[in-house]
C-alpha atoms as a PDB file:
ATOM      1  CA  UNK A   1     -26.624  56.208-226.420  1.00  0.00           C
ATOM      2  CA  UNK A   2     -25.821  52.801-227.101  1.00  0.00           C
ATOM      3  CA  UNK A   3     -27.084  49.775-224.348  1.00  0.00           C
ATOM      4  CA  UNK A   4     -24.628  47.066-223.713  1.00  0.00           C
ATOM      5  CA  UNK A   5     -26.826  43.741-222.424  1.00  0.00           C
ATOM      6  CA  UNK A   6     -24.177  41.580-220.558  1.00  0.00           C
ATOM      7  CA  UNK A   7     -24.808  37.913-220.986  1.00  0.00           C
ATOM      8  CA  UNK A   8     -23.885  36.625-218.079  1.00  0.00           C
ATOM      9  CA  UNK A   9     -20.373  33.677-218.471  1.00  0.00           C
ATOM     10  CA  UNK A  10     -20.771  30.308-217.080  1.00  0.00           C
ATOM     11  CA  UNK A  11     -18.410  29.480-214.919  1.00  0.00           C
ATOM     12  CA  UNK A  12     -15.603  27.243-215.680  1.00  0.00           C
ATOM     13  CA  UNK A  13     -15.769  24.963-212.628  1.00  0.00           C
ATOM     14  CA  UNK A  14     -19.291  23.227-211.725  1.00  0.00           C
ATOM     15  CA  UNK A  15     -21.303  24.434-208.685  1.00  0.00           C
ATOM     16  CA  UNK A  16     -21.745  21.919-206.235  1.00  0.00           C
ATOM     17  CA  UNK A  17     -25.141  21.009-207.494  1.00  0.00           C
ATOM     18  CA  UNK A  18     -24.027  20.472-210.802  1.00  0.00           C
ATOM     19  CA  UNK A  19     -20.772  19.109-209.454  1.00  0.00           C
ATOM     20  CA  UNK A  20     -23.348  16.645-207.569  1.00  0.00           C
ATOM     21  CA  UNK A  21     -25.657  15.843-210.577  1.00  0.00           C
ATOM     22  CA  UNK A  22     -22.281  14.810-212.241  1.00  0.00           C
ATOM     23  CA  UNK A  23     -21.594  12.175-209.151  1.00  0.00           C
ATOM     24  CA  UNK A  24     -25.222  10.800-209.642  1.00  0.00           C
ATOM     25  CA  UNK A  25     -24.531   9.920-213.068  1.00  0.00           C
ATOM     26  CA  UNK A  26     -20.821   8.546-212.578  1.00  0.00           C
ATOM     27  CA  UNK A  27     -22.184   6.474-209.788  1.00  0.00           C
ATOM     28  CA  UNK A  28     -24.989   5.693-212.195  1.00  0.00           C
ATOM     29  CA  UNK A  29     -23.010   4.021-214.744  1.00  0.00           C
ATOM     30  CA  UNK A  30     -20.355   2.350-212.615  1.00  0.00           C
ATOM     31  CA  UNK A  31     -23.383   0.455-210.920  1.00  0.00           C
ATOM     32  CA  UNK A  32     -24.610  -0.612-214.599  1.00  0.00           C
ATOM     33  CA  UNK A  33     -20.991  -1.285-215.570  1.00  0.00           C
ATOM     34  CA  UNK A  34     -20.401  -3.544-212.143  1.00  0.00           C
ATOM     35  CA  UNK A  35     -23.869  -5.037-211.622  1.00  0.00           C
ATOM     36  CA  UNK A  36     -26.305  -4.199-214.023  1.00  0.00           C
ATOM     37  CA  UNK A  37     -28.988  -4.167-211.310  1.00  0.00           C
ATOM     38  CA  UNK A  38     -31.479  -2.854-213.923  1.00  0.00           C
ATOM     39  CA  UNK A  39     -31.494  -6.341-215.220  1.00  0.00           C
ATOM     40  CA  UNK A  40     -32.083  -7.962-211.687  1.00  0.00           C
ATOM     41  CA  UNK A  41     -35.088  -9.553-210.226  1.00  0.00           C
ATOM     42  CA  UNK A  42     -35.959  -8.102-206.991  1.00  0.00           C
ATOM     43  CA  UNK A  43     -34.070 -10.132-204.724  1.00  0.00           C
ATOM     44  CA  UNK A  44     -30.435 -10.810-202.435  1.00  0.00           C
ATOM     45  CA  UNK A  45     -27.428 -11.648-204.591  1.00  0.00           C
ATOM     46  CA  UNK A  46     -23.928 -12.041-203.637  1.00  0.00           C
ATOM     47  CA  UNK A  47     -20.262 -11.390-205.709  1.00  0.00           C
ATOM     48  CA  UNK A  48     -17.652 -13.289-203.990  1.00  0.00           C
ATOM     49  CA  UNK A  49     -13.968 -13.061-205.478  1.00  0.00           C
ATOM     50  CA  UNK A  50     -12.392 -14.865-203.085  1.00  0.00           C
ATOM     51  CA  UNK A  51     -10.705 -12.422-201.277  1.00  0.00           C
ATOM     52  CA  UNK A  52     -12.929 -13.061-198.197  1.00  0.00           C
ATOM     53  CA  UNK A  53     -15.218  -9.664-198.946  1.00  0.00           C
ATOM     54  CA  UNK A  54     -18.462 -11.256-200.313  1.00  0.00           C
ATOM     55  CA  UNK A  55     -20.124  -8.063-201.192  1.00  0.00           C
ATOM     56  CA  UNK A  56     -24.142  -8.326-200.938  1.00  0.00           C
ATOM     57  CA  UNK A  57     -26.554  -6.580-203.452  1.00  0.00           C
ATOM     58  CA  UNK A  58     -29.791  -6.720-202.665  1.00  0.00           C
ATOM     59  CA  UNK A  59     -32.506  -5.448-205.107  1.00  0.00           C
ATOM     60  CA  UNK A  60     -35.419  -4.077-202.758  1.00  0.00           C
ATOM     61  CA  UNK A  61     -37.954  -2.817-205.089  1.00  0.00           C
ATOM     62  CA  UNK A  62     -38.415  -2.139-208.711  1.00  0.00           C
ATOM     63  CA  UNK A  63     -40.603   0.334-210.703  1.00  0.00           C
ATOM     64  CA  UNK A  64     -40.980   1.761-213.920  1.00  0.00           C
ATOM     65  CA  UNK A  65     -38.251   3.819-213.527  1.00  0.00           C
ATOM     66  CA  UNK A  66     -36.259   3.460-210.184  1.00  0.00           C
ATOM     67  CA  UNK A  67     -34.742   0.929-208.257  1.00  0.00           C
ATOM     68  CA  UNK A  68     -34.360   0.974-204.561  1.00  0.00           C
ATOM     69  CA  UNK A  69     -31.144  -0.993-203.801  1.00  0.00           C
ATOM     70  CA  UNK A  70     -28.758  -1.641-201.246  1.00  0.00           C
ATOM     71  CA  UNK A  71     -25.217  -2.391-201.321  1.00  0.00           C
ATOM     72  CA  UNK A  72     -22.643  -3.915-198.114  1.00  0.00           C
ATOM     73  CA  UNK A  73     -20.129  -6.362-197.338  1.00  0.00           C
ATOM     74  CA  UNK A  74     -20.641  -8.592-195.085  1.00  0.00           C
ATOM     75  CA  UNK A  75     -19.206  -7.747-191.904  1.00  0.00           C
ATOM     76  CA  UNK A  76     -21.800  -6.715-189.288  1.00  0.00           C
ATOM     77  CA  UNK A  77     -21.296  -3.867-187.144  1.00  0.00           C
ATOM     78  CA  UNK A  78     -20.955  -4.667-183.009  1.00  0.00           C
ATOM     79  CA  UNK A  79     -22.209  -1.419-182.213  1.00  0.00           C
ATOM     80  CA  UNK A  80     -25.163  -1.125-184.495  1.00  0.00           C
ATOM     81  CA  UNK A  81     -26.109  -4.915-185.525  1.00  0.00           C
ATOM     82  CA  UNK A  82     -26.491  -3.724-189.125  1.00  0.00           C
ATOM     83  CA  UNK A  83     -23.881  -4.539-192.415  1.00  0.00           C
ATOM     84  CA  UNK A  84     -20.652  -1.968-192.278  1.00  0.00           C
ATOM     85  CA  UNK A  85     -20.222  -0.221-194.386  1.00  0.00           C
ATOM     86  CA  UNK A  86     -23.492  -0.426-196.409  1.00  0.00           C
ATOM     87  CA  UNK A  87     -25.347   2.477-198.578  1.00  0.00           C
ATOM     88  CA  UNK A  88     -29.206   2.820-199.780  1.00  0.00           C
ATOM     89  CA  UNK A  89     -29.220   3.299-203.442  1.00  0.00           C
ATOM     90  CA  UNK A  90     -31.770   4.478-205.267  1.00  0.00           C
ATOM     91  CA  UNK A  91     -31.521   4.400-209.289  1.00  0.00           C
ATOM     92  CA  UNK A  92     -33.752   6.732-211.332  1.00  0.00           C
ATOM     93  CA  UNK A  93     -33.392   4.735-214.946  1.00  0.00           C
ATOM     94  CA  UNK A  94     -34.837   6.867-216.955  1.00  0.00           C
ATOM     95  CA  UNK A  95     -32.528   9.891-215.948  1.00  0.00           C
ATOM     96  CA  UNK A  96     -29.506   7.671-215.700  1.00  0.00           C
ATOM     97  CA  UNK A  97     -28.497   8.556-212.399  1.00  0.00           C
ATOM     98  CA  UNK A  98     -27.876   6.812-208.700  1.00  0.00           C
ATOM     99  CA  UNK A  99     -27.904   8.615-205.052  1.00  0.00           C
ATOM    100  CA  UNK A 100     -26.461   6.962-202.226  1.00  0.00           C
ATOM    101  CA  UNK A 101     -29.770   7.581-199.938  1.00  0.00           C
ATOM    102  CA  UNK A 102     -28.194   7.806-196.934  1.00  0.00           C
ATOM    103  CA  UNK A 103     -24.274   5.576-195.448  1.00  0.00           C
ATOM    104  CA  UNK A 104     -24.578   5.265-192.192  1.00  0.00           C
ATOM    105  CA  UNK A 105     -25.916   1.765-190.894  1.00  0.00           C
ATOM    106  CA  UNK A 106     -29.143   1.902-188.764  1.00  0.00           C
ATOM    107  CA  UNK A 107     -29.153   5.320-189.418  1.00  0.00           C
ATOM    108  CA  UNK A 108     -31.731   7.387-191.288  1.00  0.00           C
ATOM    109  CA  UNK A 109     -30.177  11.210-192.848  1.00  0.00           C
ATOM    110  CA  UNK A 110     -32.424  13.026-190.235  1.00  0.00           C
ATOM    111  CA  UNK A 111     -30.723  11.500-187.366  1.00  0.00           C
ATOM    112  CA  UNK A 112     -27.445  12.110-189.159  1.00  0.00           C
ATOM    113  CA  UNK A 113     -28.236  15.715-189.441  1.00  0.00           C
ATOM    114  CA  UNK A 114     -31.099  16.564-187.227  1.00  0.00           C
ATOM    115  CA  UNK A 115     -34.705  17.457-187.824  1.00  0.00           C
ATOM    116  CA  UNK A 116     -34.354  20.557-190.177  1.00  0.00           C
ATOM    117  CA  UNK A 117     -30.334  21.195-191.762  1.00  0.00           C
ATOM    118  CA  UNK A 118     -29.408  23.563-193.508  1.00  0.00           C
ATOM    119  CA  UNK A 119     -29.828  22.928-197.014  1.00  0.00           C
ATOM    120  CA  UNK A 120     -25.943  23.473-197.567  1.00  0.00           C
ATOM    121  CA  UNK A 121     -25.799  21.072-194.696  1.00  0.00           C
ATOM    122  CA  UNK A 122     -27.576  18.786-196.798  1.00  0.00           C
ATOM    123  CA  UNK A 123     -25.648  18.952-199.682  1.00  0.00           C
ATOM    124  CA  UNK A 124     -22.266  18.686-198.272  1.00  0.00           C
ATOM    125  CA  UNK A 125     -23.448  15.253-196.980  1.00  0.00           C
ATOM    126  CA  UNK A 126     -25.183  14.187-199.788  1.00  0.00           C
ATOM    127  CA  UNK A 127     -21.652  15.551-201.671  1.00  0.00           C
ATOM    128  CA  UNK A 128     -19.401  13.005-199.316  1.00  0.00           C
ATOM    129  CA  UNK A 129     -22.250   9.786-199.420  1.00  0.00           C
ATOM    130  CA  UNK A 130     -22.289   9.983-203.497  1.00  0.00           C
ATOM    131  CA  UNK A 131     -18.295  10.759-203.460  1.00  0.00           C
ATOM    132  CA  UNK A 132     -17.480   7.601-200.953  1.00  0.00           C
ATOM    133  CA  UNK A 133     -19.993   5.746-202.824  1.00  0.00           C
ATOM    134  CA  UNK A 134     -17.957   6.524-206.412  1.00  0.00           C
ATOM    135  CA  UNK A 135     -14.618   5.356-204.731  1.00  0.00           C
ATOM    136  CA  UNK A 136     -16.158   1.913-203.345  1.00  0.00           C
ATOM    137  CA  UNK A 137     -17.758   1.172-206.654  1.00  0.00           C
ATOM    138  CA  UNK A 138     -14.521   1.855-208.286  1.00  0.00           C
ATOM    139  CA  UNK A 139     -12.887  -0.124-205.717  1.00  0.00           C
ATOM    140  CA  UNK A 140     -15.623  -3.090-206.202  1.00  0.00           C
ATOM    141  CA  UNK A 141     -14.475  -3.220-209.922  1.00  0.00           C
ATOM    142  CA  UNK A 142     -10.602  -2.970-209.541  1.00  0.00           C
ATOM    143  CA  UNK A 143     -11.430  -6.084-206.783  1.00  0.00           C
ATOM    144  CA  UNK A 144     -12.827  -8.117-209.751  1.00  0.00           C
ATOM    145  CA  UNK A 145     -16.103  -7.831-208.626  1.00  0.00           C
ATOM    146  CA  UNK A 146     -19.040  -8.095-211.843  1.00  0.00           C
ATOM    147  CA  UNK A 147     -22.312  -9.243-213.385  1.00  0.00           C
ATOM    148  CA  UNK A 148     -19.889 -12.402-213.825  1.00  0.00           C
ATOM    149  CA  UNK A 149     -19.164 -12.772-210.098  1.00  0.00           C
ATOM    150  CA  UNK A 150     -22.958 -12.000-209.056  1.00  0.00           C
ATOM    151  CA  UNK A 151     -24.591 -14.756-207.596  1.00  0.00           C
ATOM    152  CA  UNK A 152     -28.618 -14.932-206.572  1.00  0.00           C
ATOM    153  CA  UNK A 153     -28.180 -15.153-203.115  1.00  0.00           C
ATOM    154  CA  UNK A 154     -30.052 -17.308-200.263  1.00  0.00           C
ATOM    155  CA  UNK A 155     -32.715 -14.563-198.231  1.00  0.00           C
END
């Protein structure tokens, strides 16, 4: 009798973790490509392109191997008193990837989601902050916006 050990295929499509993972890196090296926030003091800068969408960077901490960031236009929102739209970046250098922390002004993910989500929950909407964050940053560069356009900004 002869055994037959099936090695199980990978699929041909990335699951949505690794479909994630992928964002993380994209978004990754579109910020490097834009920015290059790994080369910024802590600190507020500004890229202005005339187009009356100053776009505001701000560098919030660095360490060894992540930066905390955060990312907006300028435009303040009536209803919350915080920058619309706006995203919390973190950047994990030594990995080479980027998560949009959380998209929502004045809001933090648990009161986006509630106290304990689902962890699909969690994904989906980590899935549509790191997608919307991909298109902006694309967006940002077809604007004109770059390390050439960055300016250190006043507090």
């Amino acid at each position: 009798m002869s055994a037959v050990i099936a090695t199980p295929v990978p699929p041909l499509l990335p699951g949505r973790f690794g479909f994630l993972m992928g964002l993380y890196a994209e978004n990754y090296h579109r910020l490097v490509r834009l920015f290059a926030p790994q080369r910024l003091a802590a600190g507020d800068y500004v890229s202005d392109v005339d187009d009356g969408l100053p776009v505001h960077l701000r560098v919030i901490e660095r360490h060894p191997y992540t930066l905390e960031l955060s990312l907006s236009y300028g435009f303040i929102d009536d209803e919350t008193g915080h920058p619309s739209p706006s995203a919390q970046l973190r950047m994990y250098l030594d990995a080479h990837v980027a998560e949009a922390m959380h998209c929502h002004p004045g809001r933090e993910l648990w009161q986006v989601l509630g106290p304990f989500p689902a962890a699909h929950t969690v994904l989906q909407h980590r899935m549509r902050m790191n997608s919307f964050l991909s298109r902006w940053l694309e967006y940002l560069a077809e604007q004109g916006h770059s390390t050439g356009t960055l300016q250190r900004g006043a507090g």
